[in-house]
C-alpha atoms as a PDB file:
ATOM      1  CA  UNK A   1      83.883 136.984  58.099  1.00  0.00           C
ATOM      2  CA  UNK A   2      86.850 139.072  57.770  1.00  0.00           C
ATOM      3  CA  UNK A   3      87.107 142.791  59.430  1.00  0.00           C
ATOM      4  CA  UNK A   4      88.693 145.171  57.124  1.00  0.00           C
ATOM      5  CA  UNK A   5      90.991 146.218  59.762  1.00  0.00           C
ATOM      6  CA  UNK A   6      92.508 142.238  59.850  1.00  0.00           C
ATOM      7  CA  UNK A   7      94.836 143.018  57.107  1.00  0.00           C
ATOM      8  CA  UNK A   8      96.908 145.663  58.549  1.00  0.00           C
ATOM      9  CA  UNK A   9      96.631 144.563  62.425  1.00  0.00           C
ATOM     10  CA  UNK A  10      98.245 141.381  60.837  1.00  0.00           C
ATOM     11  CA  UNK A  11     100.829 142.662  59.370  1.00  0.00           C
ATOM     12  CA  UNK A  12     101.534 144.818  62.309  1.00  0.00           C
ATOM     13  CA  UNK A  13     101.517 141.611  64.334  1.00  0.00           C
ATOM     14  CA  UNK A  14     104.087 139.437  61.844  1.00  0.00           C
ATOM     15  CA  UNK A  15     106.251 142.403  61.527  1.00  0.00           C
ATOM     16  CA  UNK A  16     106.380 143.206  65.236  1.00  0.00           C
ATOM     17  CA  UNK A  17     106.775 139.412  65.763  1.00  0.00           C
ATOM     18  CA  UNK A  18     103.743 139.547  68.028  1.00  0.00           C
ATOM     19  CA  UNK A  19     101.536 136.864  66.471  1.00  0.00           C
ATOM     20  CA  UNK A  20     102.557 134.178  69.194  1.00  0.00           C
ATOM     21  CA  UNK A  21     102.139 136.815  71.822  1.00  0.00           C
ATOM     22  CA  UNK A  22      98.800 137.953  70.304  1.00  0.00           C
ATOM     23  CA  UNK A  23      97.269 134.608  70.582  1.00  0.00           C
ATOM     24  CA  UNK A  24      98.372 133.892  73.906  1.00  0.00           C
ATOM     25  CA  UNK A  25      96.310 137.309  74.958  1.00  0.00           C
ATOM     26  CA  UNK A  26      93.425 136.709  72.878  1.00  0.00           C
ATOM     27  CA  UNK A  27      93.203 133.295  73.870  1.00  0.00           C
ATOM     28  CA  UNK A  28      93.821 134.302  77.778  1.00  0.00           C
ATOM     29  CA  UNK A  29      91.537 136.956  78.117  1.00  0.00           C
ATOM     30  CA  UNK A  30      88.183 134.730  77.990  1.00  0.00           C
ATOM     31  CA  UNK A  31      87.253 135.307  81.696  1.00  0.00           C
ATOM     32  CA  UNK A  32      87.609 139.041  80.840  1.00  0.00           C
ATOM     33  CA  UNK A  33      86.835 139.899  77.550  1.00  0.00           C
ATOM     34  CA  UNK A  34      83.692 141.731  78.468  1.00  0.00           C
ATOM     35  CA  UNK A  35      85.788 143.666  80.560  1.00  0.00           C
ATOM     36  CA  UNK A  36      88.867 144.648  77.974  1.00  0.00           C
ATOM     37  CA  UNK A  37      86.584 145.243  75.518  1.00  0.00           C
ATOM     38  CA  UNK A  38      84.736 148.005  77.460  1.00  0.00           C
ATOM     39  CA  UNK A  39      87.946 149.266  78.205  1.00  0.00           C
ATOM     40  CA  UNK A  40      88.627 149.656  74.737  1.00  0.00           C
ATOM     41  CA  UNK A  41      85.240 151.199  74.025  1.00  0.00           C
ATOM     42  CA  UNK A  42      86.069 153.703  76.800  1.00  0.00           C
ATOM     43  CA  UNK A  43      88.801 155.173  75.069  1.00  0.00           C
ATOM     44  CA  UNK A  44      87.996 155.306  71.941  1.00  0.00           C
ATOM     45  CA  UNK A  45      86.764 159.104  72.536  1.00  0.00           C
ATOM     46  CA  UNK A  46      90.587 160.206  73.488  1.00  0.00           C
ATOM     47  CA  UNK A  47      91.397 159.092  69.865  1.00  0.00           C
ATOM     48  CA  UNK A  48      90.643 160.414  66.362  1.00  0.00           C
ATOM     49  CA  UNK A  49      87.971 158.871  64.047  1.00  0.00           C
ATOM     50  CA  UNK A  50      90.096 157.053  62.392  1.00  0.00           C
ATOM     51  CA  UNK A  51      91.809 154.900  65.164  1.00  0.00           C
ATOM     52  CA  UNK A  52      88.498 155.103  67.155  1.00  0.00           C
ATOM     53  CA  UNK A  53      86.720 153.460  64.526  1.00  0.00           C
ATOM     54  CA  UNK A  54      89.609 150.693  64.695  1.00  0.00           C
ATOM     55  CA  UNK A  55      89.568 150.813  68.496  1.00  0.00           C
ATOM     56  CA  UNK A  56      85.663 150.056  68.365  1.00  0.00           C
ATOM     57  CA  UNK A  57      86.463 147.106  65.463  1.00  0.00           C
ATOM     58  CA  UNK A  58      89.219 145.831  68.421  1.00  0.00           C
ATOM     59  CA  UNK A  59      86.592 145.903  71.061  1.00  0.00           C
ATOM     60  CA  UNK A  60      84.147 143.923  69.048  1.00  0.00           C
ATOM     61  CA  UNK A  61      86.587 141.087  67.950  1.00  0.00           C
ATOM     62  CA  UNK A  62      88.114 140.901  71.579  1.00  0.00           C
ATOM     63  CA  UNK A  63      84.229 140.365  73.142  1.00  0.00           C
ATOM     64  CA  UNK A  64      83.259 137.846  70.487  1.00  0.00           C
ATOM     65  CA  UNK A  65      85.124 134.664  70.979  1.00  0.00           C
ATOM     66  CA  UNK A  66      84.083 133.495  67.714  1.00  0.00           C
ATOM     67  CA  UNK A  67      85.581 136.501  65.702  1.00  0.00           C
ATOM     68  CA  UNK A  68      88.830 136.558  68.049  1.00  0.00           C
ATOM     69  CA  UNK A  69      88.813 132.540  66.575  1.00  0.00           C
ATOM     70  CA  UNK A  70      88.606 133.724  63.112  1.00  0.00           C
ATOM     71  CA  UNK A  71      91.276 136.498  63.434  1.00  0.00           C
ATOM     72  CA  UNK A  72      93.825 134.247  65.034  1.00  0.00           C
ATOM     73  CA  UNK A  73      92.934 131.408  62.754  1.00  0.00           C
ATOM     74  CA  UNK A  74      93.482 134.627  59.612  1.00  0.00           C
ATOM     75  CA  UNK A  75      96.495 135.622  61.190  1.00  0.00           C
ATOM     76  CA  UNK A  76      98.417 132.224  61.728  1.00  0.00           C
ATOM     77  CA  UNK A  77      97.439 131.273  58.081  1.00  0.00           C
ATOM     78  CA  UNK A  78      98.918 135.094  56.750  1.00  0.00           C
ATOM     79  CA  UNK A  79     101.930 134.133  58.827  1.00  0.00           C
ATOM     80  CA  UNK A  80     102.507 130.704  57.143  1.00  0.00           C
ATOM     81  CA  UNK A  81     102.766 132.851  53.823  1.00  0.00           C
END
């Protein structure tokens, strides 16, 4: 299921040249996810609605490994475009 935030945080990523970096993170924070994505949760309030509600979309794909699977699956495939 794609997030409607994918788009742009992929192009972000390609145009950054982050996508390899990305992975490596998304892929490396397993043992922690639960963690990083209360972090991110946390601090969503310091932000406005708009990258809150992004922030909160972030959190969710970083504690489900199956969604963080299907963005870096989305993103690689985007890149190969």
């Amino acid at each position: 299921m794609e997030n409607p935030y994918w788009s742009g945080w992929a192009n972000r990523l390609k145009s950054k040249e982050l996508v390899e970096l990305s992975s490596l993170l998304l892929e490396g924070i397993a043992p922690v996810r639960y963690v990083f994505s209360t972090l991110l949760n946390a601090s969503a309030p310091f932000f406005g609605p708009v990258t809150r509600s992004s922030l909160n979309a972030l959190a969710d794909l970083v504690e489900d490994p199956h969604e963080s699977r299907d963005f870096l699956r989305y993103v690689r495939e985007r890149g190969a475009e």
